[in-house]
C-alpha atoms as a PDB file:
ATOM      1  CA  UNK A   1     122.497 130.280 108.132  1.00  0.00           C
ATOM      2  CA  UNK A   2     120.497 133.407 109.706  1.00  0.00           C
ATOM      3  CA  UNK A   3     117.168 133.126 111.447  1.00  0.00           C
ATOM      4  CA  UNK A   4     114.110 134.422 109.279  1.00  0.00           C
ATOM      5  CA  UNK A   5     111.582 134.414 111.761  1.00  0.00           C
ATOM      6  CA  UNK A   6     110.090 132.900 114.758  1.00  0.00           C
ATOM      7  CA  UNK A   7     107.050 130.149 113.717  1.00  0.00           C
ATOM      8  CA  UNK A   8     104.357 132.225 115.693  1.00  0.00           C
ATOM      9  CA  UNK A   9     105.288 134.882 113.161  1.00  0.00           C
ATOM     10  CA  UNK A  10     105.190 132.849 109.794  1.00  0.00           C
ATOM     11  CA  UNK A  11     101.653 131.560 109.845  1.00  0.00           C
ATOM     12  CA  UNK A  12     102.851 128.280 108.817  1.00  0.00           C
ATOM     13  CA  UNK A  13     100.842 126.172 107.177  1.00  0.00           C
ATOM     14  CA  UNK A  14     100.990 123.048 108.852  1.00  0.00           C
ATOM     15  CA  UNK A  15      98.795 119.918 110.376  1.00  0.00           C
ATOM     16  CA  UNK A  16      98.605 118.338 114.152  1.00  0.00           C
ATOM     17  CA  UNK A  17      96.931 115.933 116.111  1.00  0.00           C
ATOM     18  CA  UNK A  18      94.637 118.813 116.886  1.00  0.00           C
ATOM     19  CA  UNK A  19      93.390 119.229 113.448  1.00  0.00           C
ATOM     20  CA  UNK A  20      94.166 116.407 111.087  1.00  0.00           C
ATOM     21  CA  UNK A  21      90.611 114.883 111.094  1.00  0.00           C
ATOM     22  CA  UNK A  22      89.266 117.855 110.716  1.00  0.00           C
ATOM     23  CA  UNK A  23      91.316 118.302 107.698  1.00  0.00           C
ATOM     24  CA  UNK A  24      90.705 114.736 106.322  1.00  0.00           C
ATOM     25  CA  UNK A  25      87.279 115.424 106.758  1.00  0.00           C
ATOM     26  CA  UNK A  26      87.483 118.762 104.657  1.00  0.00           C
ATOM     27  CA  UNK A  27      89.028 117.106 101.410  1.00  0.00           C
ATOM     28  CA  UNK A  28      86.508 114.381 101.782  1.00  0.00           C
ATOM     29  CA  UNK A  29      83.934 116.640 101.215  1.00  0.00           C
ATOM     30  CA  UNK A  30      85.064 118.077  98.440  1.00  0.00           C
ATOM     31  CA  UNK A  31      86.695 115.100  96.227  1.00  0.00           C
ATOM     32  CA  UNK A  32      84.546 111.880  96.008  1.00  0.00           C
ATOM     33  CA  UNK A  33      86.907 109.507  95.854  1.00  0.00           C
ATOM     34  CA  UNK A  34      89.134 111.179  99.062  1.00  0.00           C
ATOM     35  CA  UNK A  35      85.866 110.331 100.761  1.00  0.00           C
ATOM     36  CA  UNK A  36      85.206 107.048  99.742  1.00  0.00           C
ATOM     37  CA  UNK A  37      88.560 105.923 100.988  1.00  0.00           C
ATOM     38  CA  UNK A  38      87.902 107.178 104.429  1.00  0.00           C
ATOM     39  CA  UNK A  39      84.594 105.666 104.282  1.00  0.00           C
ATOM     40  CA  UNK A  40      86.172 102.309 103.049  1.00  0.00           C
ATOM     41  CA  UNK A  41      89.274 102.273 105.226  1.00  0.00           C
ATOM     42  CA  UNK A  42      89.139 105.232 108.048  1.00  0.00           C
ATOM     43  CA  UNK A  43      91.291 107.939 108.315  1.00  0.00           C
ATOM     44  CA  UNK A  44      94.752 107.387 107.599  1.00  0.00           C
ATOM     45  CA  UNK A  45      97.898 107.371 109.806  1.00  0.00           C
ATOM     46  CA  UNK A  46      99.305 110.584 110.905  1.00  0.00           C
ATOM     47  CA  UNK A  47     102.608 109.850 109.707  1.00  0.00           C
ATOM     48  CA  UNK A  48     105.396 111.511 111.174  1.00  0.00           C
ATOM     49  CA  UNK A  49     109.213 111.601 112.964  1.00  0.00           C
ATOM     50  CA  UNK A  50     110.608 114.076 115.054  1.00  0.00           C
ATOM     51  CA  UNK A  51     113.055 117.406 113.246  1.00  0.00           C
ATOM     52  CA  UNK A  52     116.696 115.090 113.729  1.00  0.00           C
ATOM     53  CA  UNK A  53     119.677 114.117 111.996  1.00  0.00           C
ATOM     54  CA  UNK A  54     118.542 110.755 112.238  1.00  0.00           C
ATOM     55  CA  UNK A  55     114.986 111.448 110.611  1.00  0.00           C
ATOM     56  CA  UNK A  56     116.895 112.704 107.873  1.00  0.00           C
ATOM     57  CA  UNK A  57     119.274 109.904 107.239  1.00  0.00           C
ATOM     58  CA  UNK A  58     116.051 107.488 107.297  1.00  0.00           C
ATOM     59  CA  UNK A  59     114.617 109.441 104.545  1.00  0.00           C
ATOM     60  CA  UNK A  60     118.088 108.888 102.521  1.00  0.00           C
ATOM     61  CA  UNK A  61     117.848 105.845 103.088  1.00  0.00           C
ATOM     62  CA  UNK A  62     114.236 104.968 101.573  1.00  0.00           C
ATOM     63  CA  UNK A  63     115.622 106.902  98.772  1.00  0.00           C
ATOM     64  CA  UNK A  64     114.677 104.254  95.354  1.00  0.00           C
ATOM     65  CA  UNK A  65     114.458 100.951  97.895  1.00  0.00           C
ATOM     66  CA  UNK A  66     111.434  99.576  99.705  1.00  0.00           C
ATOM     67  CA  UNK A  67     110.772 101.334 103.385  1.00  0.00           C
ATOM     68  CA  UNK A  68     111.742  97.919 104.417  1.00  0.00           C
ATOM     69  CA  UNK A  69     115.195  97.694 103.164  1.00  0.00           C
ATOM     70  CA  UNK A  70     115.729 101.394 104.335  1.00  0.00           C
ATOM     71  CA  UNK A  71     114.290 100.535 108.228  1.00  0.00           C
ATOM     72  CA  UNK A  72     116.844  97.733 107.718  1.00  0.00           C
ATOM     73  CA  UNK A  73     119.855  99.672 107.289  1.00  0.00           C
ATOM     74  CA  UNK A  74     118.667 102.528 110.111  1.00  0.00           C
ATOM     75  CA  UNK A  75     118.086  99.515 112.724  1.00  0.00           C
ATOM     76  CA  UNK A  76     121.607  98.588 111.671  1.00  0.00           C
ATOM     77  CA  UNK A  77     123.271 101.433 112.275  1.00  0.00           C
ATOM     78  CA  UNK A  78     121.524 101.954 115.746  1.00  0.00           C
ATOM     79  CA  UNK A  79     122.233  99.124 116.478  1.00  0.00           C
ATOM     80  CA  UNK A  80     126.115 100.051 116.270  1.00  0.00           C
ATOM     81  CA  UNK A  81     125.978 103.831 117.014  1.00  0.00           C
ATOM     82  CA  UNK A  82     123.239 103.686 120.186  1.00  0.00           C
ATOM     83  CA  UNK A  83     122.416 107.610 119.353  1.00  0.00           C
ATOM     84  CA  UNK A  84     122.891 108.559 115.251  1.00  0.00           C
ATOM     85  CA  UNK A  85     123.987 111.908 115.676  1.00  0.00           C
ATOM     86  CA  UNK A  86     126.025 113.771 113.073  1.00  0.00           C
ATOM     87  CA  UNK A  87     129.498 113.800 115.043  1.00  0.00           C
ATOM     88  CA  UNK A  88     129.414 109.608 115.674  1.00  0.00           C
ATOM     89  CA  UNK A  89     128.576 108.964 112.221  1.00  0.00           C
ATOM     90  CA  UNK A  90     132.035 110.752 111.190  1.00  0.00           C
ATOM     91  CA  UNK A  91     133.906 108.802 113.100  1.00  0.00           C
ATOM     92  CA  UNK A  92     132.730 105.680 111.475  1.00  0.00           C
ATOM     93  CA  UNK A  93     134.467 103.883 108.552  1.00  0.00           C
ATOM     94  CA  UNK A  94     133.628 103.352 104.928  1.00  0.00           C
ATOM     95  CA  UNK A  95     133.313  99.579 106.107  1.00  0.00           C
ATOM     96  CA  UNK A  96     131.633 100.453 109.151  1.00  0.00           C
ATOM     97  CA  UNK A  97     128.642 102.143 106.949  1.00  0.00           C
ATOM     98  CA  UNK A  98     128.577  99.142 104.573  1.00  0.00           C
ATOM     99  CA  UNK A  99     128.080  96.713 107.378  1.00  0.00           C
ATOM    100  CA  UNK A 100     124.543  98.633 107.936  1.00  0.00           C
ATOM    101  CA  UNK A 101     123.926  97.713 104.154  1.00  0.00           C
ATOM    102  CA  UNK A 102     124.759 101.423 103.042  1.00  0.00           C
ATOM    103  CA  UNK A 103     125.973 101.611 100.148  1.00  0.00           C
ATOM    104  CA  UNK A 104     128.517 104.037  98.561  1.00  0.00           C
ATOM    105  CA  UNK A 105     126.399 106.476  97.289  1.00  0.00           C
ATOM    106  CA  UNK A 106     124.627 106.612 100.762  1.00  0.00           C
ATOM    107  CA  UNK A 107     127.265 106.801 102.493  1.00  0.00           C
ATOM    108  CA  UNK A 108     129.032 109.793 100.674  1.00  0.00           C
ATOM    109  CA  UNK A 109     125.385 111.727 101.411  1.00  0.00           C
ATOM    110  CA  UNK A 110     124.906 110.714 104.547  1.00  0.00           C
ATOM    111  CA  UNK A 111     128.562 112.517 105.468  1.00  0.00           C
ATOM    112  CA  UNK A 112     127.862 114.979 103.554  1.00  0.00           C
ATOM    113  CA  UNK A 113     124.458 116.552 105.689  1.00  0.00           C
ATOM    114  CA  UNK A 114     126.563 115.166 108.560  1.00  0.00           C
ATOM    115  CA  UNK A 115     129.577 117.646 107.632  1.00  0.00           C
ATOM    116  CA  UNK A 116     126.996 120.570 107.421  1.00  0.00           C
ATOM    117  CA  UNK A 117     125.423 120.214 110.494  1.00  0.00           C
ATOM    118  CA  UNK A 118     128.337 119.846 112.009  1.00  0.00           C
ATOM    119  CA  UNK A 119     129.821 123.212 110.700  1.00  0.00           C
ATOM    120  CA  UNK A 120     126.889 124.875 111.238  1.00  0.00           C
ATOM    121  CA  UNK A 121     125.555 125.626 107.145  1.00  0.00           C
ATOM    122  CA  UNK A 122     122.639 123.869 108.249  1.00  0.00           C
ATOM    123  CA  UNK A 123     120.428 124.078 111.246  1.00  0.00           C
ATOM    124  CA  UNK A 124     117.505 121.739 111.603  1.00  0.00           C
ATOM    125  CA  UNK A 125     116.036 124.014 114.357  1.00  0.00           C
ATOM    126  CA  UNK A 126     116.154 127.231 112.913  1.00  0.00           C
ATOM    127  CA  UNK A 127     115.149 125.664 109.301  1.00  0.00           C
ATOM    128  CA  UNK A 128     112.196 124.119 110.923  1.00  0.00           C
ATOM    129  CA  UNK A 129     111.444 128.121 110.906  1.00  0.00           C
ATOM    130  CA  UNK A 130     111.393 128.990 107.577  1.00  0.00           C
ATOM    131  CA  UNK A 131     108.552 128.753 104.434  1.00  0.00           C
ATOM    132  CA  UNK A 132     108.998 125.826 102.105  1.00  0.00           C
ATOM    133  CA  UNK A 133     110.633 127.254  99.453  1.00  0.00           C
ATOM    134  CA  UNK A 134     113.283 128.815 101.681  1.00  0.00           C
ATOM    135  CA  UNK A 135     113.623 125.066 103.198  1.00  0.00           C
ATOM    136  CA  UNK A 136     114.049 123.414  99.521  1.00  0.00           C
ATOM    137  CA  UNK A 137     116.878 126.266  98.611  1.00  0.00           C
ATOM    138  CA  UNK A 138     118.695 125.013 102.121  1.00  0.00           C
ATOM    139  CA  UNK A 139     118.733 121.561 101.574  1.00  0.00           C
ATOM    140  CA  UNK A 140     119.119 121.061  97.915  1.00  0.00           C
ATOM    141  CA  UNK A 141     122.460 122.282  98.887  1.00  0.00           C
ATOM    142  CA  UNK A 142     123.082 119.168  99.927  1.00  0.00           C
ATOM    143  CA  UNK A 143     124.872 116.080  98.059  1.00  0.00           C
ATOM    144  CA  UNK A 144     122.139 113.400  97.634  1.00  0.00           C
ATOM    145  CA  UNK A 145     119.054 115.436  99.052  1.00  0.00           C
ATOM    146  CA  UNK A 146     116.247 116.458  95.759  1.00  0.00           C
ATOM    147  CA  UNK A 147     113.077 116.900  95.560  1.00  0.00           C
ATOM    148  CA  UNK A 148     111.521 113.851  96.941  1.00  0.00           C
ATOM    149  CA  UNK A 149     113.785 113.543 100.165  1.00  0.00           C
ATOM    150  CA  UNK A 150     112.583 117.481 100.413  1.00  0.00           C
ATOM    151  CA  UNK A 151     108.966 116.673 100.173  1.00  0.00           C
ATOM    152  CA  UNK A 152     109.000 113.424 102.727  1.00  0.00           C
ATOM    153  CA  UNK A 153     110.716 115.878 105.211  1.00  0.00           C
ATOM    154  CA  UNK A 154     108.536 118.799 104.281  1.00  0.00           C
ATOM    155  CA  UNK A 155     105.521 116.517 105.177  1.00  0.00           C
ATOM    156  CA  UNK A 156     106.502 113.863 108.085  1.00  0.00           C
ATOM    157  CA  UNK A 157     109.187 115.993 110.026  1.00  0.00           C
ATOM    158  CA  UNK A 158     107.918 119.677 110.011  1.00  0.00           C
ATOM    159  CA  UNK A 159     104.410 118.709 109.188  1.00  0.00           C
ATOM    160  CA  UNK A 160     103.627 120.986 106.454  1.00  0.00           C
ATOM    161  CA  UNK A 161     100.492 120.815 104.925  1.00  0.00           C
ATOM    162  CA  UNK A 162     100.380 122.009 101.172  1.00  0.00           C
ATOM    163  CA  UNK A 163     103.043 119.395 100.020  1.00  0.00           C
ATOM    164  CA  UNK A 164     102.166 117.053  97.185  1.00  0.00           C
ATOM    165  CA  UNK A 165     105.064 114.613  96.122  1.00  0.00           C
ATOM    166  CA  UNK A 166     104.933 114.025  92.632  1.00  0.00           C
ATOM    167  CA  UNK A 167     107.828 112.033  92.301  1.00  0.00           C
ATOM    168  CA  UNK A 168     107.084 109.231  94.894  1.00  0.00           C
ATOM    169  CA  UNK A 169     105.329 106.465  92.900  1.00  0.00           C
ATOM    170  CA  UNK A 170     102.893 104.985  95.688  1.00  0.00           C
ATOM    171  CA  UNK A 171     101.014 108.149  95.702  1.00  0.00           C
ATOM    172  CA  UNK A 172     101.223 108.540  91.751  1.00  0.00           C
ATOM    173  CA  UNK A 173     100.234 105.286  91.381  1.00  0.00           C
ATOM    174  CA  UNK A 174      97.262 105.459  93.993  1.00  0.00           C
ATOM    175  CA  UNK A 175      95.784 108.814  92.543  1.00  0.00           C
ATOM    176  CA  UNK A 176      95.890 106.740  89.042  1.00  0.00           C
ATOM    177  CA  UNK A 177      94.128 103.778  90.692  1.00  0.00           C
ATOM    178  CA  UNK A 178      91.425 105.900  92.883  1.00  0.00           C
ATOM    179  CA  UNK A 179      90.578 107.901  90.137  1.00  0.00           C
ATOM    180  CA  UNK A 180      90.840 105.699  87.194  1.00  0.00           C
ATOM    181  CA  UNK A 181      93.621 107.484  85.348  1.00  0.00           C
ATOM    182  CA  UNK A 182      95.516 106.336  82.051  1.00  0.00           C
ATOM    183  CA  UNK A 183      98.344 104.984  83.311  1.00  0.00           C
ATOM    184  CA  UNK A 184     100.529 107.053  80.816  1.00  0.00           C
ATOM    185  CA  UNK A 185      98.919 110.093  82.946  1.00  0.00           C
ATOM    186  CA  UNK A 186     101.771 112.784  82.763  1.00  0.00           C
ATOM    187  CA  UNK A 187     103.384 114.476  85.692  1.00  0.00           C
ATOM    188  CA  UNK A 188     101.945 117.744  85.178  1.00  0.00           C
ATOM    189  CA  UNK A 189      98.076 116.589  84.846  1.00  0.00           C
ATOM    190  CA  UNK A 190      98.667 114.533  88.385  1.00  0.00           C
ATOM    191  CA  UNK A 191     100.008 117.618  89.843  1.00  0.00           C
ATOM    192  CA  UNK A 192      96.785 119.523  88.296  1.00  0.00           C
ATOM    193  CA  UNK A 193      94.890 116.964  89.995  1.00  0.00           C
ATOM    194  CA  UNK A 194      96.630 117.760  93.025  1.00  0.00           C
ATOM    195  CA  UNK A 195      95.914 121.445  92.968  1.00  0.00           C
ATOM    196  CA  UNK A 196      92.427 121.381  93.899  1.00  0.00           C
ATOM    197  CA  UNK A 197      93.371 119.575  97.440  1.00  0.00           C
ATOM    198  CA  UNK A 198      95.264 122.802  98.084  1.00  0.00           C
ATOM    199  CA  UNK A 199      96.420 123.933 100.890  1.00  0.00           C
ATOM    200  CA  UNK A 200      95.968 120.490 101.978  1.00  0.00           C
ATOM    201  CA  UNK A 201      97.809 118.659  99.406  1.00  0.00           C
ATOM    202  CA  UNK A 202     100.335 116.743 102.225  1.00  0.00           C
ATOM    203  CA  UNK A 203      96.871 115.040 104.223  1.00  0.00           C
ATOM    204  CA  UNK A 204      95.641 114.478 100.451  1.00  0.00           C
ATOM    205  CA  UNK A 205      98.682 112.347  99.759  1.00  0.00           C
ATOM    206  CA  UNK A 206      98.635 110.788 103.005  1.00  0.00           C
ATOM    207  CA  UNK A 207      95.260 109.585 102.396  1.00  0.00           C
ATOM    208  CA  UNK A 208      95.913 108.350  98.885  1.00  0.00           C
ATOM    209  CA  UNK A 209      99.166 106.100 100.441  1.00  0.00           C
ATOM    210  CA  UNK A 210      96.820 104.995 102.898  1.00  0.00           C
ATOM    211  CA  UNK A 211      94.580 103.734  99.791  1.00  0.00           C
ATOM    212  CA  UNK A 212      97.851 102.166  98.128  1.00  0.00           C
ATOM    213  CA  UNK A 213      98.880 100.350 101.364  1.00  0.00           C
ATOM    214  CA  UNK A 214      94.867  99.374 102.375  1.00  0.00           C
ATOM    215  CA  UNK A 215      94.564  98.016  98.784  1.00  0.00           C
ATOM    216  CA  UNK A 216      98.124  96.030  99.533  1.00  0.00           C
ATOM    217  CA  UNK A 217      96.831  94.489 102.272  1.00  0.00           C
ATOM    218  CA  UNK A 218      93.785  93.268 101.632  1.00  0.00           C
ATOM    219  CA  UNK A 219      94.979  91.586  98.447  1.00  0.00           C
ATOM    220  CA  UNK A 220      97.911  89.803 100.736  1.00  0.00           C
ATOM    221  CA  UNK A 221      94.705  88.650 103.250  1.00  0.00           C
ATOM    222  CA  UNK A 222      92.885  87.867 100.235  1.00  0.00           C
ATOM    223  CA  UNK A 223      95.671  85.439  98.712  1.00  0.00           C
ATOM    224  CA  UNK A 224      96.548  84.403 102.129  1.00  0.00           C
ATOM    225  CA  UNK A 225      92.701  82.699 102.678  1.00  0.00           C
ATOM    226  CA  UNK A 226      92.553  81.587  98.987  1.00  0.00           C
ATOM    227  CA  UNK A 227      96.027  79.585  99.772  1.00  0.00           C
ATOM    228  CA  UNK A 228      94.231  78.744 103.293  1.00  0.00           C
ATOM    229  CA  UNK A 229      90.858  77.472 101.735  1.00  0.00           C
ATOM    230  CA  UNK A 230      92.702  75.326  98.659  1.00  0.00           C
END
């Protein structure tokens, strides 16, 4: 894998600490309901995890399970490996990986970006380089890594801003809610939707999970009381 080019040169577009409420506070004025969940529930979380092999395998791992089930499994195999790095997972078993509640499927993938790190076909450091559609042609090389695992990492490891992931249901399913969408909405009108948050579309997702999650919660408070006041 050659270098491309050095970030200074790229003019990435991506977010920071320095400039994320700044950028919340740009969609908000221009979509409505963007700015009545900030003005309901504050700016969301500036989700993110540092450019690792272990950052990666977490985002396998929340692949079609609940981020609970997929913390789980990572804690697990902390737990036994101290440091997940791509050379110690290798060296553990089939069994070994099913005792931190991987399963087959996981496992084979989870070798698999382990094997090309290892051998040098991919490099997180000099990927971390590159535009997003040069990223998604690297790692869709990959056994196990799509779209989705390409847009989480896009937007929590490397930070990129213009990312909107229309496969990952909490955020379909919040842009449906917040702006009272037919719930047989199709792909391609969401992602329409989405287009007019541009080039902002990752902080416009992050705002709409922090809707979906917001929403979660105060139902689980609400139901909590009601079973406290009966």
């Amino acid at each position: 894998m050659k270098k491309r080019c050095k970030v200074a040169d790229c003019l990435l577009n991506v977010f920071s600490d320095n400039n994320f409420h700044q950028i919340c506070d740009k969609l908000a004025a221009a979509d409505t309901d963007l700015n009545t969940v900030i003005r309901t529930y504050g700016y969301p979380p500036m989700w993110n995890r540092p450019n690792t092999f272990e950052s990666l395998v977490h985002i396998i791992l929340e692949q079609q399970v609940s981020l609970a089930s997929a913390l789980a499994a990572l804690n697990k195999l902390r737990e036994k490996m101290k440091e997940v790095t791509p050379e110690g997972l290798l060296k553990l078993s089939d069994e070994e990986l099913k005792s931190c509640y991987f399963s087959r499927q996981k496992s084979i993938y989870v070798r698999h970006l382990a094997t090309a790190i290892v051998d040098g076909s991919i490099d997180l450091n000099l990927i971390a380089q590159l535009h997003d559609p040069e990223i998604r042609v690297f790692l869709n090389q990959l056994k196990g890594v799509g779209n989705w695992t390409i847009d989480v990492y896009l937007m929590f490891v490397l930070q990129r801003a213009d990312v909107f992931p229309s496969g990952d249901l909490a955020a379909v399913n919040a842009m449906k809610q917040l702006k009272d969408l037919p719930i047989g909405t199709s792909k391609e009108a969401l992602e329409g939707i989405a287009m007019n948050w541009q080039p902002y579309r990752t902080v416009a997702t992050m705002i709409l999970w922090h809707y979906y999650l917001s929403k979660r919660a105060s139902k689980t408070a609400g139901k909590l009381l009601k079973n406290v006041n009966s």
